[in-house]
PDB file of N, CA and C in Angstrom:
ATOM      1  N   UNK A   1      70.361  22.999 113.444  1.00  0.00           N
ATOM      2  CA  UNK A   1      69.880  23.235 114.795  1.00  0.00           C
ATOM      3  C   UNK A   1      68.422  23.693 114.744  1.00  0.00           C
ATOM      4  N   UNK A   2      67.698  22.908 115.423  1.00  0.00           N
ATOM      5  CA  UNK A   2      66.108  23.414 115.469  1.00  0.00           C
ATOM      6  C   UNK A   2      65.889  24.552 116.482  1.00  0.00           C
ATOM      7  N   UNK A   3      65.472  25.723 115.630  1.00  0.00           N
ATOM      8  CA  UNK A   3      65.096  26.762 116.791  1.00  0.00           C
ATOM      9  C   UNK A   3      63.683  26.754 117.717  1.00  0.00           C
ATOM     10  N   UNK A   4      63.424  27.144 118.784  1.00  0.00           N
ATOM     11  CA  UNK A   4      62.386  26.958 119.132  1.00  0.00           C
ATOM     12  C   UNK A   4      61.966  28.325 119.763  1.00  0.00           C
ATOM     13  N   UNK A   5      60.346  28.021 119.871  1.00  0.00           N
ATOM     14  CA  UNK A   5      59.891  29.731 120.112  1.00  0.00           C
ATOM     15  C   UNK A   5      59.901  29.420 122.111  1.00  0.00           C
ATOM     16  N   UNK A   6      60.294  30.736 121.983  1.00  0.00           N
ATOM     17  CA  UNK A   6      60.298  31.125 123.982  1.00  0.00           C
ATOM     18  C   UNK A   6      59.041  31.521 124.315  1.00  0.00           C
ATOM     19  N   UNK A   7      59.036  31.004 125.696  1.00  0.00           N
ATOM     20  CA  UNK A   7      57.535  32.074 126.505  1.00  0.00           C
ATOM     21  C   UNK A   7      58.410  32.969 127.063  1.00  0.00           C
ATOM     22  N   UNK A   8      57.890  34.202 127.153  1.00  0.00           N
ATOM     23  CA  UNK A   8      58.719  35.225 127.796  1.00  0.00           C
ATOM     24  C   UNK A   8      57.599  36.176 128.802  1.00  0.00           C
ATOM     25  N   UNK A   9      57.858  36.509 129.596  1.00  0.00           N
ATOM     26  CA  UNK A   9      56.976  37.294 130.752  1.00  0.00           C
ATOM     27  C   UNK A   9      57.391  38.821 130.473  1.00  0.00           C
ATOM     28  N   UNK A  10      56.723  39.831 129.918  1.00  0.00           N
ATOM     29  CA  UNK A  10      57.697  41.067 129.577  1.00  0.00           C
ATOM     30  C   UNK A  10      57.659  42.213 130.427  1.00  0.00           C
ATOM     31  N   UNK A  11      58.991  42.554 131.817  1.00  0.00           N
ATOM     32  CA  UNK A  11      58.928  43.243 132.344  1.00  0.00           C
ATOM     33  C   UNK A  11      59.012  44.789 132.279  1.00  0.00           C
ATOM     34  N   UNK A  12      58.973  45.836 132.931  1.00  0.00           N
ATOM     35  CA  UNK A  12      59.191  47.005 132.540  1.00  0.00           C
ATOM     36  C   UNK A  12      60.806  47.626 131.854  1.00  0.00           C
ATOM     37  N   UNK A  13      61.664  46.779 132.091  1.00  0.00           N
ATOM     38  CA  UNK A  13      62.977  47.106 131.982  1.00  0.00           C
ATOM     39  C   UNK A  13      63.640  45.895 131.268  1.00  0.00           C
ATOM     40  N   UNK A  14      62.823  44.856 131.682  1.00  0.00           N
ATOM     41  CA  UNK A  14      63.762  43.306 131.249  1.00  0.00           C
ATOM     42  C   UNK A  14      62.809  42.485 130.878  1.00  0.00           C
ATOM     43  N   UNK A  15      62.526  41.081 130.625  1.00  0.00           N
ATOM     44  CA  UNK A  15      62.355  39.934 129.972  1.00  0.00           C
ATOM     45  C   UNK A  15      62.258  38.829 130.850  1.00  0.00           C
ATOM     46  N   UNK A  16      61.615  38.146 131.296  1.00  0.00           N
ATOM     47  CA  UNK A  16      61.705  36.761 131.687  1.00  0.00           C
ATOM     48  C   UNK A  16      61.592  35.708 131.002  1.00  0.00           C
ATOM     49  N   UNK A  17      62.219  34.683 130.922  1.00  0.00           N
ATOM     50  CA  UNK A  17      62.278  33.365 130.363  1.00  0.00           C
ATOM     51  C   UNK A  17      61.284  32.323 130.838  1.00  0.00           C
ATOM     52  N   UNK A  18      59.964  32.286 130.267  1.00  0.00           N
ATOM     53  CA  UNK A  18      59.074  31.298 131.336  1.00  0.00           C
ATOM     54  C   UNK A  18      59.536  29.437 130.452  1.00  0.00           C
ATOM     55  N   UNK A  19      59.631  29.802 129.179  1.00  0.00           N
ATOM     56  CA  UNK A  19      60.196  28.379 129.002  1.00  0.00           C
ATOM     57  C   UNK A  19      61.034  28.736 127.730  1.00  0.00           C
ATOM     58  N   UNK A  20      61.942  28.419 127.868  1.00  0.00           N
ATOM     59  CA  UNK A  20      63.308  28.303 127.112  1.00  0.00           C
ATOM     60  C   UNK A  20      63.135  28.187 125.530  1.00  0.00           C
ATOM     61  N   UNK A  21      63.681  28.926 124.726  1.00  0.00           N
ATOM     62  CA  UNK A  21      63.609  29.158 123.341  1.00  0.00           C
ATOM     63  C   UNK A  21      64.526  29.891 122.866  1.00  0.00           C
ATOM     64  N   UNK A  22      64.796  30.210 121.468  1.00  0.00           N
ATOM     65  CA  UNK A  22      65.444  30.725 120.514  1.00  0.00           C
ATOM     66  C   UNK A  22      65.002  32.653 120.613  1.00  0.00           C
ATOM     67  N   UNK A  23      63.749  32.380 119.811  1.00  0.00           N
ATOM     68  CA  UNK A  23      62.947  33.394 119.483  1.00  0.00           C
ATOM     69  C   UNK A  23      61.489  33.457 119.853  1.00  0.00           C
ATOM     70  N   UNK A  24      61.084  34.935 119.753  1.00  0.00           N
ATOM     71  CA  UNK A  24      59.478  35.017 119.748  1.00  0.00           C
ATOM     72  C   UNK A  24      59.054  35.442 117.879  1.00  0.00           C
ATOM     73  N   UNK A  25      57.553  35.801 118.270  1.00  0.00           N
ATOM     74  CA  UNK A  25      57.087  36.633 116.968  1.00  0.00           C
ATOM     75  C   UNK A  25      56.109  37.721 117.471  1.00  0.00           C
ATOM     76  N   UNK A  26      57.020  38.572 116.055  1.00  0.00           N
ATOM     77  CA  UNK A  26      56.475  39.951 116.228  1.00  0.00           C
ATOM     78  C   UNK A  26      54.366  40.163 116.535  1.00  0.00           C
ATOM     79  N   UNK A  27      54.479  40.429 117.147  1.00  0.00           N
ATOM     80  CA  UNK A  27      52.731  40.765 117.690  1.00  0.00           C
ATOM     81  C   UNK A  27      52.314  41.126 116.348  1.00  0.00           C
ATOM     82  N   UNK A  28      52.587  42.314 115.570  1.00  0.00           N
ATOM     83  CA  UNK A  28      52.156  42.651 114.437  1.00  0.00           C
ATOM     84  C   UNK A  28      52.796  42.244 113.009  1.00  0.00           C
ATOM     85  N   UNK A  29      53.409  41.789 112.831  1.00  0.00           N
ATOM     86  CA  UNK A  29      54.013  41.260 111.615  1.00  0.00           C
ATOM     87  C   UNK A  29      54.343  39.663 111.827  1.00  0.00           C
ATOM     88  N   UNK A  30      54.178  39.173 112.681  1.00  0.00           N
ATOM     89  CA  UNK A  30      54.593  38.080 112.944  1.00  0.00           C
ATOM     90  C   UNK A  30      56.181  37.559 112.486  1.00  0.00           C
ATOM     91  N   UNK A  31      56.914  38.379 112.370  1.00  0.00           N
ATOM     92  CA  UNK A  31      58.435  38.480 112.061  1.00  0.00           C
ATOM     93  C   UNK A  31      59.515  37.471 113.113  1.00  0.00           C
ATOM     94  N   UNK A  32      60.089  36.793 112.675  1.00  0.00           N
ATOM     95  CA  UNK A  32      60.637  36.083 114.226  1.00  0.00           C
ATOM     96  C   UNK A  32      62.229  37.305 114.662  1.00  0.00           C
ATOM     97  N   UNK A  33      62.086  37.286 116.207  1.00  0.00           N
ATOM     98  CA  UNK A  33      62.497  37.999 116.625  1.00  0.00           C
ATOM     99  C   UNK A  33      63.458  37.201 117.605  1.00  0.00           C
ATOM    100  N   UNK A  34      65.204  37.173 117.293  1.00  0.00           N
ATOM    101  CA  UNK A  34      65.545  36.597 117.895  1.00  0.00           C
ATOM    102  C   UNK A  34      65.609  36.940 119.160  1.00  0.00           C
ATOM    103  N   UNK A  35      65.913  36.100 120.426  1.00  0.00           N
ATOM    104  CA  UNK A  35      66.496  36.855 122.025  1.00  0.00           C
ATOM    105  C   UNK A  35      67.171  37.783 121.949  1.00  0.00           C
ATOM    106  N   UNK A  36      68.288  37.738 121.085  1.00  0.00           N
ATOM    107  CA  UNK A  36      69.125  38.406 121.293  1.00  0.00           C
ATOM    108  C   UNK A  36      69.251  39.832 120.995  1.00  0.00           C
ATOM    109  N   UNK A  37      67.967  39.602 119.824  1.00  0.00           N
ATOM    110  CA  UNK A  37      67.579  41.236 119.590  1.00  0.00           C
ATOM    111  C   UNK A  37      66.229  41.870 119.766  1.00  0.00           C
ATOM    112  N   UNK A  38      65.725  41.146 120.595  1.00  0.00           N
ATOM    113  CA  UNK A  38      64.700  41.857 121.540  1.00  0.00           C
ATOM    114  C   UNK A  38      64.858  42.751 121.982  1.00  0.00           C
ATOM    115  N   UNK A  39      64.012  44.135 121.733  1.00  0.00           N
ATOM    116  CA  UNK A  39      64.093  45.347 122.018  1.00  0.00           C
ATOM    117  C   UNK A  39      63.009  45.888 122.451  1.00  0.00           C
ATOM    118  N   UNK A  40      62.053  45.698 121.606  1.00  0.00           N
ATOM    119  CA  UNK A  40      60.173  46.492 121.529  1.00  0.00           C
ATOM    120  C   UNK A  40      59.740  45.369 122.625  1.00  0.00           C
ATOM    121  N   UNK A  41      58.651  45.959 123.237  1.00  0.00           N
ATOM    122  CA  UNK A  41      57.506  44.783 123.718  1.00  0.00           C
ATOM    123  C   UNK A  41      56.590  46.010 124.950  1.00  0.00           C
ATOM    124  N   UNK A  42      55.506  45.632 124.855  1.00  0.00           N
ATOM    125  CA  UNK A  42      54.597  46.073 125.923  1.00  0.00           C
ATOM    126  C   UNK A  42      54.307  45.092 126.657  1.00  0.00           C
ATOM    127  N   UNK A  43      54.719  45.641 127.690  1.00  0.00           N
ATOM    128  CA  UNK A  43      54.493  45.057 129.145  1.00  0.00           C
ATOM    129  C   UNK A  43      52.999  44.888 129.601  1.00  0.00           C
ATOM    130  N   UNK A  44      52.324  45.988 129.400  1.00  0.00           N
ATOM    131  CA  UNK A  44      50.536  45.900 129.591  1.00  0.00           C
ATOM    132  C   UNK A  44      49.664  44.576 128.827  1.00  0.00           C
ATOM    133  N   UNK A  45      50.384  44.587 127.320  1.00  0.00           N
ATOM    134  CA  UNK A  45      49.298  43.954 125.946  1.00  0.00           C
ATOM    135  C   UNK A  45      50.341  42.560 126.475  1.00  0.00           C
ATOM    136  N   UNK A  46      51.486  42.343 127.005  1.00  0.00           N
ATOM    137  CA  UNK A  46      52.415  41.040 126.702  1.00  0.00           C
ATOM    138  C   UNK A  46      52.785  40.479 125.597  1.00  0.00           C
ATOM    139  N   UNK A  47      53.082  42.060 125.041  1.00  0.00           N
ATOM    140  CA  UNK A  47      53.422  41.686 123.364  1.00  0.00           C
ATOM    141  C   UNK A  47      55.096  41.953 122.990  1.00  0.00           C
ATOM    142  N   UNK A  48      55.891  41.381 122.216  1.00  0.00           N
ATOM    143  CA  UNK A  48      56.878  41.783 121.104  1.00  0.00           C
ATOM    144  C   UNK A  48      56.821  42.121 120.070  1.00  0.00           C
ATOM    145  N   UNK A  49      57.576  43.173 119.668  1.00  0.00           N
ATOM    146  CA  UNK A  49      57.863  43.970 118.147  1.00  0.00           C
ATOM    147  C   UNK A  49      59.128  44.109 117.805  1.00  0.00           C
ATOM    148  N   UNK A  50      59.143  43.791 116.621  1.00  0.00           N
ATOM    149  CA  UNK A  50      60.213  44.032 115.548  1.00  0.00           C
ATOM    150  C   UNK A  50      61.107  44.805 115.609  1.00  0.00           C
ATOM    151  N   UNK A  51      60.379  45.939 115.728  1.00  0.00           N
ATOM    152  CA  UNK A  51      60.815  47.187 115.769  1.00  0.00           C
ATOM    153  C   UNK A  51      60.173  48.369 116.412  1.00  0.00           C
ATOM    154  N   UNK A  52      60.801  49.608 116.774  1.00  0.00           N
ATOM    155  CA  UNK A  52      60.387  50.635 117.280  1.00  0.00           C
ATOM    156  C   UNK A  52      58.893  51.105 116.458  1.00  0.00           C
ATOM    157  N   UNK A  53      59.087  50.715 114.901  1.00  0.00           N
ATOM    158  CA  UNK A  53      57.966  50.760 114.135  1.00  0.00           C
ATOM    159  C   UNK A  53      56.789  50.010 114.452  1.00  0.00           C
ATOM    160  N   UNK A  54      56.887  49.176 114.848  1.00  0.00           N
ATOM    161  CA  UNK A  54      55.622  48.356 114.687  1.00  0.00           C
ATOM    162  C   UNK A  54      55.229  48.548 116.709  1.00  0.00           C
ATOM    163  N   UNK A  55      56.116  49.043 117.438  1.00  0.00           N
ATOM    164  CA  UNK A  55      55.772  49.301 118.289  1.00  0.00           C
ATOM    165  C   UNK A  55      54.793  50.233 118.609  1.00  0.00           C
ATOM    166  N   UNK A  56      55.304  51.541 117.934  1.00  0.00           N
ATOM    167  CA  UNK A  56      54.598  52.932 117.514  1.00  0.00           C
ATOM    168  C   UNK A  56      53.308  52.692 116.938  1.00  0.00           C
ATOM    169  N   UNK A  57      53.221  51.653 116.059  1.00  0.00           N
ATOM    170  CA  UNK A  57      51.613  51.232 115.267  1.00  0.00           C
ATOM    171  C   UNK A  57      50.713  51.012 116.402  1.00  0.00           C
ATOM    172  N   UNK A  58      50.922  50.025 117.292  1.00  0.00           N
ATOM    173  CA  UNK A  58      50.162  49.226 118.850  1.00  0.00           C
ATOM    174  C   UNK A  58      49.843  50.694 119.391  1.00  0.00           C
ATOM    175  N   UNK A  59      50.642  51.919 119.599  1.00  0.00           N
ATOM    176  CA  UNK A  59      50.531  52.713 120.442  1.00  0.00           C
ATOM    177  C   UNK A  59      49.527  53.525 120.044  1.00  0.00           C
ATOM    178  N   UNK A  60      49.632  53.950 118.494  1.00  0.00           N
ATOM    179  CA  UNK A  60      48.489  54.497 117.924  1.00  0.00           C
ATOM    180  C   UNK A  60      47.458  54.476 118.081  1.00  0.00           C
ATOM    181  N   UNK A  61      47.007  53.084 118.040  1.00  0.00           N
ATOM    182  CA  UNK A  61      45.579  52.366 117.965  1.00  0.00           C
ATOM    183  C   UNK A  61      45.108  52.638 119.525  1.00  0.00           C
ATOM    184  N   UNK A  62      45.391  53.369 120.608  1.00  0.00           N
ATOM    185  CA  UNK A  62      45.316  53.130 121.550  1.00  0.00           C
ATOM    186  C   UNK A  62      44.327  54.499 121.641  1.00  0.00           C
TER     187      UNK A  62
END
């Protein structure tokens, strides 16, 4: 099965689907991140993360 990467719109609470996919990649590691375990993302930058870790890195730099 060929996976394909999603556009996603990232709301304050939830996720939008702008075009249909599998997964994204991590903003900072470029890690693929399936839908299903999408957790991290800033809503401001329109980014996804991996993890709470690499979330915390973005926040730093701020």
């Amino acid at each position: 099965m060929n996976k394909k990467l999603a556009k996603i719109k990232y709301l304050p609470n939830n996720f939008e689907i702008i075009e249909g996919g599998d997964y994204v990649l991590c903003a900072v590691t470029g890690k693929i991140i399936s839908l299903e375990n999408l957790n991290y993302w800033n809503v401001d930058l329109q980014e996804p993360y991996y993890s709470y870790k690499e979330a915390a890195i973005v926040r730093e730099k701020k």
